[in-house]
C-alpha atoms as a PDB file:
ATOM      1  CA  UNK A   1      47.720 -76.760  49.873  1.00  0.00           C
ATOM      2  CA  UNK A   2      44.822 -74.336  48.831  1.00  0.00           C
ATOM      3  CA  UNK A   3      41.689 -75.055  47.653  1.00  0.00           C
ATOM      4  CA  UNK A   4      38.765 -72.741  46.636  1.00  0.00           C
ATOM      5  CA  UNK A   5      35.557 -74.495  45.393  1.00  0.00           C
ATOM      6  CA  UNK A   6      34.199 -72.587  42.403  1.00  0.00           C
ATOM      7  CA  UNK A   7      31.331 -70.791  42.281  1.00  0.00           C
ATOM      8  CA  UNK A   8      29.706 -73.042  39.683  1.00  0.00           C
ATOM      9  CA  UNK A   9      30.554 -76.475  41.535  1.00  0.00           C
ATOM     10  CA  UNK A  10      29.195 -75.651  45.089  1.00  0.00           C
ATOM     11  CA  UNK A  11      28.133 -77.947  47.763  1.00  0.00           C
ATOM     12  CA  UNK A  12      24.944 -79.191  48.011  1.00  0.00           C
ATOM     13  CA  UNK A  13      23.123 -80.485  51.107  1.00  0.00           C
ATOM     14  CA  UNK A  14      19.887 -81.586  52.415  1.00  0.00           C
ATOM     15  CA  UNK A  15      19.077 -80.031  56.048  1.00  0.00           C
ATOM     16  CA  UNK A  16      16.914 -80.905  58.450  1.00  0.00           C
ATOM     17  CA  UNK A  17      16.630 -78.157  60.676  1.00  0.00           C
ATOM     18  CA  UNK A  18      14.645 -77.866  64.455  1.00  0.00           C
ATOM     19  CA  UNK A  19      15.311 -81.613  65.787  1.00  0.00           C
ATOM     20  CA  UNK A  20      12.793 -82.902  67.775  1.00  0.00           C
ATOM     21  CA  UNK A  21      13.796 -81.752  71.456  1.00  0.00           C
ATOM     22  CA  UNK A  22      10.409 -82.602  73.972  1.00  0.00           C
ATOM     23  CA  UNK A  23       9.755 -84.337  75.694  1.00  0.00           C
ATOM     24  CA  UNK A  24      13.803 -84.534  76.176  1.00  0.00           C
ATOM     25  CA  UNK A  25      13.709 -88.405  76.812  1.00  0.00           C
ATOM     26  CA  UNK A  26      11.665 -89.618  73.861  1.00  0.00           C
ATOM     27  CA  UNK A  27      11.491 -85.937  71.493  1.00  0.00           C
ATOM     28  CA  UNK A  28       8.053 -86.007  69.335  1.00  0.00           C
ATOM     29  CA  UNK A  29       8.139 -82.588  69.032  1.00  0.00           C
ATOM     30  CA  UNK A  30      10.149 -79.134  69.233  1.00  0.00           C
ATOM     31  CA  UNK A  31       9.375 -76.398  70.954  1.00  0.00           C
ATOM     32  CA  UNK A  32      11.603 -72.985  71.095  1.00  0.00           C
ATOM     33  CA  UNK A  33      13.118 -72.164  74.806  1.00  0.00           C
ATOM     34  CA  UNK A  34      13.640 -69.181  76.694  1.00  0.00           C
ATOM     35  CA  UNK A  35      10.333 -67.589  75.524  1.00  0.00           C
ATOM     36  CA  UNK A  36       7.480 -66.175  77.107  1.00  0.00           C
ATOM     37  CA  UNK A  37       5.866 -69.437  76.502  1.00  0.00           C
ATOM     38  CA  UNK A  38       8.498 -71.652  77.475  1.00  0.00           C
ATOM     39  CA  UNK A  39      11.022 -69.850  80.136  1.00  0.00           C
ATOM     40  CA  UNK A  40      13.441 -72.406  80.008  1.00  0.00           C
ATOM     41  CA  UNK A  41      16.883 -71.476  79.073  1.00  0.00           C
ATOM     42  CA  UNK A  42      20.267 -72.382  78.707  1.00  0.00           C
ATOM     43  CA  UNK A  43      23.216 -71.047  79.741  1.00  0.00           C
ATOM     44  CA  UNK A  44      25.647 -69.660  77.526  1.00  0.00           C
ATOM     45  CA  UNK A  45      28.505 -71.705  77.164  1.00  0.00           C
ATOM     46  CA  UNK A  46      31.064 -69.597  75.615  1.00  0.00           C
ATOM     47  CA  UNK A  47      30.888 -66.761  77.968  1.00  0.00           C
ATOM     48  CA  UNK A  48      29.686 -65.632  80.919  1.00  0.00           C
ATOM     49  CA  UNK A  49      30.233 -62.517  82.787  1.00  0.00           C
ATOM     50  CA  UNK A  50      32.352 -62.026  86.242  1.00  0.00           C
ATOM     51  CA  UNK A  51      29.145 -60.772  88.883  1.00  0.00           C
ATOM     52  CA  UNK A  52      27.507 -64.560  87.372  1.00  0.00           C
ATOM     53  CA  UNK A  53      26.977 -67.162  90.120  1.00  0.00           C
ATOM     54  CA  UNK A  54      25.249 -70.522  90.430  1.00  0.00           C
ATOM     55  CA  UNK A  55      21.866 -68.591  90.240  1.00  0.00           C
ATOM     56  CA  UNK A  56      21.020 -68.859  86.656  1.00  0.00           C
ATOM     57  CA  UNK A  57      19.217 -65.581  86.684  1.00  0.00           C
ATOM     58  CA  UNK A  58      22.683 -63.769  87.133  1.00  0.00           C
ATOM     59  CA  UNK A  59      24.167 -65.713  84.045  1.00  0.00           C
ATOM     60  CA  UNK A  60      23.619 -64.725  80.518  1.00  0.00           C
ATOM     61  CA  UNK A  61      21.152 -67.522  78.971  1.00  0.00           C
ATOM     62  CA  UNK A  62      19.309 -68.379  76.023  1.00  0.00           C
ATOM     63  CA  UNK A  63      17.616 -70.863  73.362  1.00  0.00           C
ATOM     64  CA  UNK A  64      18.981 -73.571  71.440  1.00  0.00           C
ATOM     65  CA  UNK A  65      18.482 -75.848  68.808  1.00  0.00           C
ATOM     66  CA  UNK A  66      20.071 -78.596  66.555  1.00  0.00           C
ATOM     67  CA  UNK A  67      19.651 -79.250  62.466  1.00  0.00           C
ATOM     68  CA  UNK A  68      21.381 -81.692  60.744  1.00  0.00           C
ATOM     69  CA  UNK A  69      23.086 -81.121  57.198  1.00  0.00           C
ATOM     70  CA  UNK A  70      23.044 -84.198  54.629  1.00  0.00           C
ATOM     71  CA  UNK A  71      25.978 -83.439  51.984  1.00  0.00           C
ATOM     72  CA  UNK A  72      24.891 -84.220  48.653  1.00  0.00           C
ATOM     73  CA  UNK A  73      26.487 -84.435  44.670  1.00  0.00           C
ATOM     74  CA  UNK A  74      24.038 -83.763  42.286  1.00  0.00           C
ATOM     75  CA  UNK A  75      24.334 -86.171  39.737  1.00  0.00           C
ATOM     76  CA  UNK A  76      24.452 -85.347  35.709  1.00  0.00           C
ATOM     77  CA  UNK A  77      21.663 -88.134  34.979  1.00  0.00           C
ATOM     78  CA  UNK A  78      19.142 -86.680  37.652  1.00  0.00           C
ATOM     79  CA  UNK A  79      19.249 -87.091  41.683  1.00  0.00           C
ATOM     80  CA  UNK A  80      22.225 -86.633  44.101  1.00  0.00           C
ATOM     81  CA  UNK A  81      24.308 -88.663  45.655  1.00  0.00           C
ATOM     82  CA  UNK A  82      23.926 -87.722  49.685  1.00  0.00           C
ATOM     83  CA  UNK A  83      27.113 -88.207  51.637  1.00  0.00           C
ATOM     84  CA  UNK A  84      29.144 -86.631  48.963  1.00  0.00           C
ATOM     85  CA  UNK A  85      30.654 -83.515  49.686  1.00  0.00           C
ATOM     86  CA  UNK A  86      32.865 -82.415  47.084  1.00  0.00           C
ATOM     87  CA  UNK A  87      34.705 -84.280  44.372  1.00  0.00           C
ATOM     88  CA  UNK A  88      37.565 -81.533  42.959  1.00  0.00           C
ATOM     89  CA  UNK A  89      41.244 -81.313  40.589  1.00  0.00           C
ATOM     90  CA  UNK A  90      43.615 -79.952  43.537  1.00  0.00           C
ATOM     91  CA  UNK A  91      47.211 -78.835  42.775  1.00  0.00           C
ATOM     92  CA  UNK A  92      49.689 -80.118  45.577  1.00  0.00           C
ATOM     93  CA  UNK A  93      53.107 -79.698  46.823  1.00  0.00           C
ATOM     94  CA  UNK A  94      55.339 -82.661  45.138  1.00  0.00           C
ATOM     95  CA  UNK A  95      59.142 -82.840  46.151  1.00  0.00           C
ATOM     96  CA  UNK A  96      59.213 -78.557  46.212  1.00  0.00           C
ATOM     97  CA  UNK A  97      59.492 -77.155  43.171  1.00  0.00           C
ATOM     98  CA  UNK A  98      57.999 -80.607  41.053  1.00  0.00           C
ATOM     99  CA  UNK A  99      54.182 -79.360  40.172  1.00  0.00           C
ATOM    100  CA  UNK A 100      51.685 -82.715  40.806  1.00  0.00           C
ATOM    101  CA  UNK A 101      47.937 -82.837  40.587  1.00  0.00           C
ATOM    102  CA  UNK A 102      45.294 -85.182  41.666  1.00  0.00           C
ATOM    103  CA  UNK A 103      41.364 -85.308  42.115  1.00  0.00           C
ATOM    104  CA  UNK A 104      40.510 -84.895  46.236  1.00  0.00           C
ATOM    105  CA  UNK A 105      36.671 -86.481  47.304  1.00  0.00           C
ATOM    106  CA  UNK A 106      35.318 -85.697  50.398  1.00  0.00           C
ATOM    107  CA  UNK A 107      32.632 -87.693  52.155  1.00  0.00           C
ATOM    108  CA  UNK A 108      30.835 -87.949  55.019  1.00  0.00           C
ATOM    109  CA  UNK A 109      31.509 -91.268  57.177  1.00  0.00           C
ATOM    110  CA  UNK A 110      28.932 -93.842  57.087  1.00  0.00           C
ATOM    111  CA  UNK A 111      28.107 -95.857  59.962  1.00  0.00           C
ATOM    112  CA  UNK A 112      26.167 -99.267  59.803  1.00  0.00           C
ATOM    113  CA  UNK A 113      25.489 -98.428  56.251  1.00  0.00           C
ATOM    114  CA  UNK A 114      23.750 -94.851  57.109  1.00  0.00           C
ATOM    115  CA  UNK A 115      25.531 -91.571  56.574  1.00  0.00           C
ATOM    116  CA  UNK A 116      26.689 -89.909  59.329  1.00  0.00           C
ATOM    117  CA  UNK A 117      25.299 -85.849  58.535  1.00  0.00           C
ATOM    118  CA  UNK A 118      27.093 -82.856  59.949  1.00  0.00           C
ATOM    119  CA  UNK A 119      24.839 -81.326  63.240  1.00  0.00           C
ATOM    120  CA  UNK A 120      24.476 -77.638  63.701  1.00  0.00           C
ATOM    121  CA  UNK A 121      23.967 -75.719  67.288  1.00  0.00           C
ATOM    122  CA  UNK A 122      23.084 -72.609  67.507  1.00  0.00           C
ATOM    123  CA  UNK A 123      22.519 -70.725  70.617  1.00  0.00           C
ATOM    124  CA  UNK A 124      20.345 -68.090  70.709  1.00  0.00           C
ATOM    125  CA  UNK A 125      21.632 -66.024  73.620  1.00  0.00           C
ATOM    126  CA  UNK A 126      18.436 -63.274  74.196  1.00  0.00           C
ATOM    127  CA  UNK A 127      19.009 -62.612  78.527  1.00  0.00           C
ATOM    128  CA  UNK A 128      22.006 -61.350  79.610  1.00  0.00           C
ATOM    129  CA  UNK A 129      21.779 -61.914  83.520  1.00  0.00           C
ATOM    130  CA  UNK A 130      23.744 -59.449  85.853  1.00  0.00           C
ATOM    131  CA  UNK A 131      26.025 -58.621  82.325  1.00  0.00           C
ATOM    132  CA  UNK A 132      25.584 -54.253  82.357  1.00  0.00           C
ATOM    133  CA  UNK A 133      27.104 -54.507  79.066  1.00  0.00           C
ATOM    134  CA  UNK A 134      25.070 -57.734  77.075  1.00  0.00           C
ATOM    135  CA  UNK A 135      23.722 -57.442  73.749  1.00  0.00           C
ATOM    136  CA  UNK A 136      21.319 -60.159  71.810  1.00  0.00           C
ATOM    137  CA  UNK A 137      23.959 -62.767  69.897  1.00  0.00           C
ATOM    138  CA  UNK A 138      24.174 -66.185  68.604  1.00  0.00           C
ATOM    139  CA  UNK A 139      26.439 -68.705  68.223  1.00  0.00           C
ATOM    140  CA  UNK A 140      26.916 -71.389  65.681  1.00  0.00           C
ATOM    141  CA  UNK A 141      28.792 -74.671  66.075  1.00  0.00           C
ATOM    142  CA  UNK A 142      28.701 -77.303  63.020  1.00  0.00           C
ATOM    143  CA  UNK A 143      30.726 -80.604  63.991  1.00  0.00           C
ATOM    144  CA  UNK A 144      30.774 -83.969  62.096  1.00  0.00           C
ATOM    145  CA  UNK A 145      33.384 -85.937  60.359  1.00  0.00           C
ATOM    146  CA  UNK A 146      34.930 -85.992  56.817  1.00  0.00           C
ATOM    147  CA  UNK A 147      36.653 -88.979  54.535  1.00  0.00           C
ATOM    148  CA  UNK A 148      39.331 -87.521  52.477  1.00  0.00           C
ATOM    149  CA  UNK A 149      40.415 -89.425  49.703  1.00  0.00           C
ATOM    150  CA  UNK A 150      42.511 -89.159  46.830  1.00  0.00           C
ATOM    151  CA  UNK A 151      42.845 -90.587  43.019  1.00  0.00           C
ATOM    152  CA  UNK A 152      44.328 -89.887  40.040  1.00  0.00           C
ATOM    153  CA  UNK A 153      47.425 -88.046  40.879  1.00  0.00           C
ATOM    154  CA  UNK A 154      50.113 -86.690  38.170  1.00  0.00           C
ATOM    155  CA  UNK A 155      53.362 -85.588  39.469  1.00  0.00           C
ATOM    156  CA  UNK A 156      55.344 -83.165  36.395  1.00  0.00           C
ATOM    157  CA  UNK A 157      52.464 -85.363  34.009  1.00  0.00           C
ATOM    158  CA  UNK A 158      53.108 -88.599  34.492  1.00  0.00           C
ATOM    159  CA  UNK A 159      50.412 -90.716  35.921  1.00  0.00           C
ATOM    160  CA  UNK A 160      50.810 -92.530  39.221  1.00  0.00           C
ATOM    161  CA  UNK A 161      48.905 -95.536  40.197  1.00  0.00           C
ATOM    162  CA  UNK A 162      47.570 -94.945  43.204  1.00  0.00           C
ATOM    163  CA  UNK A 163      44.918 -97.321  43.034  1.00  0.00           C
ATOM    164  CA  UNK A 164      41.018 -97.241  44.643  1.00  0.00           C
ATOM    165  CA  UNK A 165      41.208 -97.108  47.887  1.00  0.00           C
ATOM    166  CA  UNK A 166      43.743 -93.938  48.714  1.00  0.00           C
ATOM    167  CA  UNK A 167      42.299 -92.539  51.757  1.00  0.00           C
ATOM    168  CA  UNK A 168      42.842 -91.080  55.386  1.00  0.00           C
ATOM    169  CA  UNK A 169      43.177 -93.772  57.944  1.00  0.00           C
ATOM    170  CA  UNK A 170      40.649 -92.034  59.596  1.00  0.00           C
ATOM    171  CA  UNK A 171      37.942 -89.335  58.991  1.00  0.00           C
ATOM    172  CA  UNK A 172      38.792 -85.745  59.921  1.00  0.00           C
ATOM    173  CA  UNK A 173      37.439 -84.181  62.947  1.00  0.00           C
ATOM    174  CA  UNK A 174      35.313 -81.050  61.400  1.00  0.00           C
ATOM    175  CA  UNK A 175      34.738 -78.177  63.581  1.00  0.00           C
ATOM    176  CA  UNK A 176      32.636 -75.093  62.017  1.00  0.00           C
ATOM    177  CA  UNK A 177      32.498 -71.947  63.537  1.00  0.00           C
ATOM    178  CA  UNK A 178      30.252 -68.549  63.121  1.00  0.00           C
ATOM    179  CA  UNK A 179      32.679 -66.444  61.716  1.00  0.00           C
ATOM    180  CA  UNK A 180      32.620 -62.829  63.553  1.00  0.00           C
ATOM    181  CA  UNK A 181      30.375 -60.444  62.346  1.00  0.00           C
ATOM    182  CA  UNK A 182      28.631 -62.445  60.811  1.00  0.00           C
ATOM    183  CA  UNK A 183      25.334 -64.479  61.986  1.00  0.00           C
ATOM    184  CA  UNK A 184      24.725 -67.849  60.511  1.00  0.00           C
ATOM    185  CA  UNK A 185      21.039 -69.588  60.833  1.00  0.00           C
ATOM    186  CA  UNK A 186      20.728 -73.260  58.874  1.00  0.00           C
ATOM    187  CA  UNK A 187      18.126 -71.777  57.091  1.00  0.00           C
ATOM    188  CA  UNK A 188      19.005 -68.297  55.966  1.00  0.00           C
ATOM    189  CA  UNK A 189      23.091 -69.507  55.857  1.00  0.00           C
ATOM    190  CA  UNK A 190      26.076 -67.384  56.330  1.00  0.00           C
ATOM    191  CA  UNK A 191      29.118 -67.194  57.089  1.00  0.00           C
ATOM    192  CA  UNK A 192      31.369 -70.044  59.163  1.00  0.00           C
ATOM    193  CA  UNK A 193      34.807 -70.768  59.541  1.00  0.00           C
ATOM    194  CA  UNK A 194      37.774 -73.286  61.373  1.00  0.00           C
ATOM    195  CA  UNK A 195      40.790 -71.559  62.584  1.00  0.00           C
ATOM    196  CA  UNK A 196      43.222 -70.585  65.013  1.00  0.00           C
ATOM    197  CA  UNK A 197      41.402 -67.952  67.480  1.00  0.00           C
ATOM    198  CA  UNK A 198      38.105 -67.521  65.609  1.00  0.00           C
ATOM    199  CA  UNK A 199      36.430 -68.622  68.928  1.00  0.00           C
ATOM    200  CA  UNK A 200      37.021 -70.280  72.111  1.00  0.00           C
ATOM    201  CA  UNK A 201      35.767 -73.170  73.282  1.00  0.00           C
ATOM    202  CA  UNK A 202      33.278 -73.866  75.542  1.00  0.00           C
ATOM    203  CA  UNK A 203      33.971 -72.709  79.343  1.00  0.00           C
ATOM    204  CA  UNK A 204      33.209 -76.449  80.607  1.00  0.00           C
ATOM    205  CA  UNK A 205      31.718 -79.395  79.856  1.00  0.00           C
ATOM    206  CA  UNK A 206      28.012 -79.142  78.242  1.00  0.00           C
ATOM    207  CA  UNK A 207      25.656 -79.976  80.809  1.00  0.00           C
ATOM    208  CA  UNK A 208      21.906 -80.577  79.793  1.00  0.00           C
ATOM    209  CA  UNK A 209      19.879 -83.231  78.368  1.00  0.00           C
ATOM    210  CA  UNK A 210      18.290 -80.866  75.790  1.00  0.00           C
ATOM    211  CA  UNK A 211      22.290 -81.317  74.432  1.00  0.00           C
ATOM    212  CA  UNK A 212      21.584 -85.333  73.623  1.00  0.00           C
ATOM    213  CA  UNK A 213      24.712 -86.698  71.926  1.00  0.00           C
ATOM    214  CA  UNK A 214      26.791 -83.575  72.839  1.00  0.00           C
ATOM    215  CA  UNK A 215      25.833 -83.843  76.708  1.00  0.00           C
ATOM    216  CA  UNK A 216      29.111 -83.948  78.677  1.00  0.00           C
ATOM    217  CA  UNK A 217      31.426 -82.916  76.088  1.00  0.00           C
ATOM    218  CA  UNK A 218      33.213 -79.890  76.041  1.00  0.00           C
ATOM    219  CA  UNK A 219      33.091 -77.748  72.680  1.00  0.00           C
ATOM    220  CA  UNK A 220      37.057 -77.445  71.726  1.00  0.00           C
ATOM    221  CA  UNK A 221      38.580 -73.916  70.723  1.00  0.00           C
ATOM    222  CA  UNK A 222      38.954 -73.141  67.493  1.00  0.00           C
ATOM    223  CA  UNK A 223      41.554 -74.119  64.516  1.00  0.00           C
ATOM    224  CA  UNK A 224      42.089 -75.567  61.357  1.00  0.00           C
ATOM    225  CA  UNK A 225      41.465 -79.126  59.972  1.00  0.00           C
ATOM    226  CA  UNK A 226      44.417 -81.732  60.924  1.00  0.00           C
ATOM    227  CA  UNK A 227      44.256 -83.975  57.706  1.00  0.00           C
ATOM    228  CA  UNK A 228      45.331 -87.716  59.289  1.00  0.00           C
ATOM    229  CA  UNK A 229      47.759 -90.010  56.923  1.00  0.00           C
ATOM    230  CA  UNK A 230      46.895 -91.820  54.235  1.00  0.00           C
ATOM    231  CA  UNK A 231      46.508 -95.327  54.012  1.00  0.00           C
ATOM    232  CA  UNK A 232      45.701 -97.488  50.831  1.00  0.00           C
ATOM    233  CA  UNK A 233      47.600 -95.982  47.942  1.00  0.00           C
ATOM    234  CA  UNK A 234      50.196 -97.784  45.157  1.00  0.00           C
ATOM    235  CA  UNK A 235      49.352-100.708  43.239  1.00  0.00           C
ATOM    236  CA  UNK A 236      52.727-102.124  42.744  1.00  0.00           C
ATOM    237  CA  UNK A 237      54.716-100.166  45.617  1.00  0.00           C
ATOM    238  CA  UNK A 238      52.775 -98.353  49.111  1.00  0.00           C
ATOM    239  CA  UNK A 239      52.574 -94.625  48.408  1.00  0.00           C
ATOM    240  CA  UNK A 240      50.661 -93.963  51.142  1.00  0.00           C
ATOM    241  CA  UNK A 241      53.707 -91.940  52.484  1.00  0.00           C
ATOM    242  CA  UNK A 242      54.349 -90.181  49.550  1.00  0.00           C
ATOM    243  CA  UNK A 243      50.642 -88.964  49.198  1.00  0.00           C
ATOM    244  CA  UNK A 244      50.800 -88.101  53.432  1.00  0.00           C
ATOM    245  CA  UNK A 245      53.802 -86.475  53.069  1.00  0.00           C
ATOM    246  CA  UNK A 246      51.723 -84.086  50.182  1.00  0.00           C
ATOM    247  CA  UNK A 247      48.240 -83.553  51.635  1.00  0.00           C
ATOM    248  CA  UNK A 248      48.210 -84.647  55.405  1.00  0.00           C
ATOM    249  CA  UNK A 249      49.006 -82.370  58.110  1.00  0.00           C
ATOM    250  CA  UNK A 250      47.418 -80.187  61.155  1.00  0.00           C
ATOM    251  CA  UNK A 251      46.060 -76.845  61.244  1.00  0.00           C
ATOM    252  CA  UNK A 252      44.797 -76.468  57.266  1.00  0.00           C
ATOM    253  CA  UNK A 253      42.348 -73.392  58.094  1.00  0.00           C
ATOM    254  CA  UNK A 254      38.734 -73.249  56.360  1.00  0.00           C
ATOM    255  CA  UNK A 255      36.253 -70.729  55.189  1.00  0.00           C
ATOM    256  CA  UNK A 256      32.957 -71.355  54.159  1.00  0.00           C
ATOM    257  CA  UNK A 257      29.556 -69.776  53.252  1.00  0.00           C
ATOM    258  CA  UNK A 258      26.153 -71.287  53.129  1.00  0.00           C
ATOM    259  CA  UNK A 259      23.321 -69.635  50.746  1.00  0.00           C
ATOM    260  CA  UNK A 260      19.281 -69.696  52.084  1.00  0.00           C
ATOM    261  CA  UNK A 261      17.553 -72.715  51.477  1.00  0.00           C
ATOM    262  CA  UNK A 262      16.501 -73.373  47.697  1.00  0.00           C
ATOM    263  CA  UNK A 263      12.847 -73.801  49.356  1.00  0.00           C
ATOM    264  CA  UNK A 264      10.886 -74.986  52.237  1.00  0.00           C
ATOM    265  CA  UNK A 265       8.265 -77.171  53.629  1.00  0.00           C
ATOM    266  CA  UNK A 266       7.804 -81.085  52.857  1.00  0.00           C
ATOM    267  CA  UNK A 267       7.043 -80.508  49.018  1.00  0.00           C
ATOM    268  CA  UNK A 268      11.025 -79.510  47.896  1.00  0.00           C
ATOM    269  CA  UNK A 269      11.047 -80.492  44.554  1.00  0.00           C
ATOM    270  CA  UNK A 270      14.381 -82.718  45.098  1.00  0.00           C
ATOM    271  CA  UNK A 271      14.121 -83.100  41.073  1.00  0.00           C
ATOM    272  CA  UNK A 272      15.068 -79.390  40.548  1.00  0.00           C
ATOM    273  CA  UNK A 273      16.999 -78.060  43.445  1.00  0.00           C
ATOM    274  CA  UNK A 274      17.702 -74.384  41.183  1.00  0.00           C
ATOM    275  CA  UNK A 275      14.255 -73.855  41.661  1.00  0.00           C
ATOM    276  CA  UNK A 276      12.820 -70.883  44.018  1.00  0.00           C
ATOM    277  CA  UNK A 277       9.965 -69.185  44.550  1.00  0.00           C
ATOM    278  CA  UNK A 278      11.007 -66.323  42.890  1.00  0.00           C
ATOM    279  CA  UNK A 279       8.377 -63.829  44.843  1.00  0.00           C
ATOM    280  CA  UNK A 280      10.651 -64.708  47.922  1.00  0.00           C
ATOM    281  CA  UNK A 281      13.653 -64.203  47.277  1.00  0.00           C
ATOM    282  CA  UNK A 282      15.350 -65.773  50.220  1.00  0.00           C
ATOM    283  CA  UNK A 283      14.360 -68.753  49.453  1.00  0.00           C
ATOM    284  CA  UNK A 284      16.380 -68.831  46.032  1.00  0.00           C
ATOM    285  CA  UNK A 285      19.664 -70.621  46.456  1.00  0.00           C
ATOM    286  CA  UNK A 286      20.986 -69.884  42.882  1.00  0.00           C
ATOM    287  CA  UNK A 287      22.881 -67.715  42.058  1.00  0.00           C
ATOM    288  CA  UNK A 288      25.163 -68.846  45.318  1.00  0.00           C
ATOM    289  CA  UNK A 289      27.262 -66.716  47.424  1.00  0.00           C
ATOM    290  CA  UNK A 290      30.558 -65.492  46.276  1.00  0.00           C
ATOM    291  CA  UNK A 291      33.238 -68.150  47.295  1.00  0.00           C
ATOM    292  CA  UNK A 292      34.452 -66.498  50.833  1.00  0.00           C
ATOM    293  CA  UNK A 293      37.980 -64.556  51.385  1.00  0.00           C
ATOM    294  CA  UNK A 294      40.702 -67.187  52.346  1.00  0.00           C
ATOM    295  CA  UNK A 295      41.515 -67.325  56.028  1.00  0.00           C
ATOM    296  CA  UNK A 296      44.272 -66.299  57.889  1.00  0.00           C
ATOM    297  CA  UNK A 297      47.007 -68.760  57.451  1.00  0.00           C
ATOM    298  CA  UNK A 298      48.590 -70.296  60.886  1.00  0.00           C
ATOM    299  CA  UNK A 299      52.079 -68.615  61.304  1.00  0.00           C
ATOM    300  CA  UNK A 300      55.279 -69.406  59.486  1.00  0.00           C
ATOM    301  CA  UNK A 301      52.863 -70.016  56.413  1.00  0.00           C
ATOM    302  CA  UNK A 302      51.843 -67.112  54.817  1.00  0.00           C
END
């Protein structure tokens, strides 16, 4: 199964970038690290060079910071409808050559009634420690979780009842990447991506406070999204494996591109999110980006 999302359907989202980061155990405030007004850095965690030791001067160190991304459906009568990623007509894979159709949503989870965003870290990486060879670079890691559901599916034309509540038993596991060559910032966007050997994971376990929820976890290599069964679907028989046997599966690889913000500051007007401020540019999200080239397929499928 592939699916491009058209230039003139995109997805929308509400960011919140900088979290609060100090003081670390009760954040009021944020303030940029590994400047010459606050020294503190953090290693990198994706790489560090063979002369580093213990001594964080030898390692290759850095800033970093956390946003968080609000999905959001504008809606045809006026506002959006935030958790809402994408509601789309897919074409899928029916009993090989049969041709079947349905419309895919995807959501972000909620969790005691509050939607669970998607968080961006970036690492700014500006000190490169005993490394003879380090240049300035950043890294970008988006994580969350996605519902996938599905509804009214036609296999050769004919309607099947799959009734309301066709979805994955579970959300998916979303891991984002920065693709290569390519530097992504929440605000002025770019490129990201989730496949086999964009980039590796973290070298161990994150280990800082300033890391909050992701403290202790290690950051897993890349690859593509594992789609988990379905559950829910049929009114008068289960289809639920019928409709996992078409659309679940591991290793689905993803592309995607984020434009500049529409605008900035706490006066966005929400009511007209084409709008810009057309004597800066970069902060015109309309036209978007070009949808991006589709990623390498795992092997055996292309």
């Amino acid at each position: 199964m592939y699916l491009t999302l058209p230039e003139k359907t995109p997805i929308w989202g509400v960011l919140y970038t900088f979290l609060f980061d100090t003081p670390v155990e009760n954040p009021v405030s944020y303030k940029p690290m590994c400047n010459s007004r606050n020294p503190f850095c953090l290693p990198d965690p994706f790489y560090q060079p063979a002369c580093a030791t213990a001594d964080l001067s030898t390692q290759r160190r850095g800033g970093y910071f956390r946003s968080l991304l609000y999905p959001a459906k504008l809606l045809e009568s006026g506002g959006a409808e935030i958790g809402t990623m994408a509601v789309m007509k897919v074409n899928l894979p029916a009993f090989g050559a049969i041709p079947a159709t349905a419309t895919i949503t995807l959501r972000v989870p909620r969790v005691n009634g509050k939607v669970r965003p998607l968080t961006i870290h970036v690492w700014d990486v500006r000190q490169g420690g005993c490394d003879p060879d380090f240049v300035d670079m950043s890294y970008t890691v988006a994580e969350g979780q996605v519902e996938i559901s599905i509804s009214d599916l036609r296999v050769d034309g004919v309607p099947v009842k799959l009734g309301a509540s066709c979805r994955t038993v579970r959300p998916a596991d979303l891991w984002l990447y920065s693709e290569k060559g390519g530097r992504y910032y929440p605000g002025s966007g770019g490129p990201l991506g989730s496949y086999e050997g964009l980039s590796g994971g973290s070298l161990k376990p994150l280990d800082s406070p300033y890391y909050f929820k992701l403290n202790g976890q290690s950051i897993p290599p890349s690859k593509g999204l594992t789609i988990p069964p379905f559950t829910g679907c049929g009114v008068d028989e289960d289809l639920s494996p019928l409709v996992t046997a078409m659309a679940s599966g591991p290793d689905n690889p993803l592309r995607v591109v984020q434009s500049p913000l529409a605008t900035h500051g706490l006066h966005s007007p929400l009511e007209d999110p084409y709008s810009c401020d057309h004597t800066t540019p970069t902060n015109c999200v309309w036209p978007p980006p070009n949808p991006p080239a589709r990623p390498p397929l795992p092997a055996g499928d292309e």
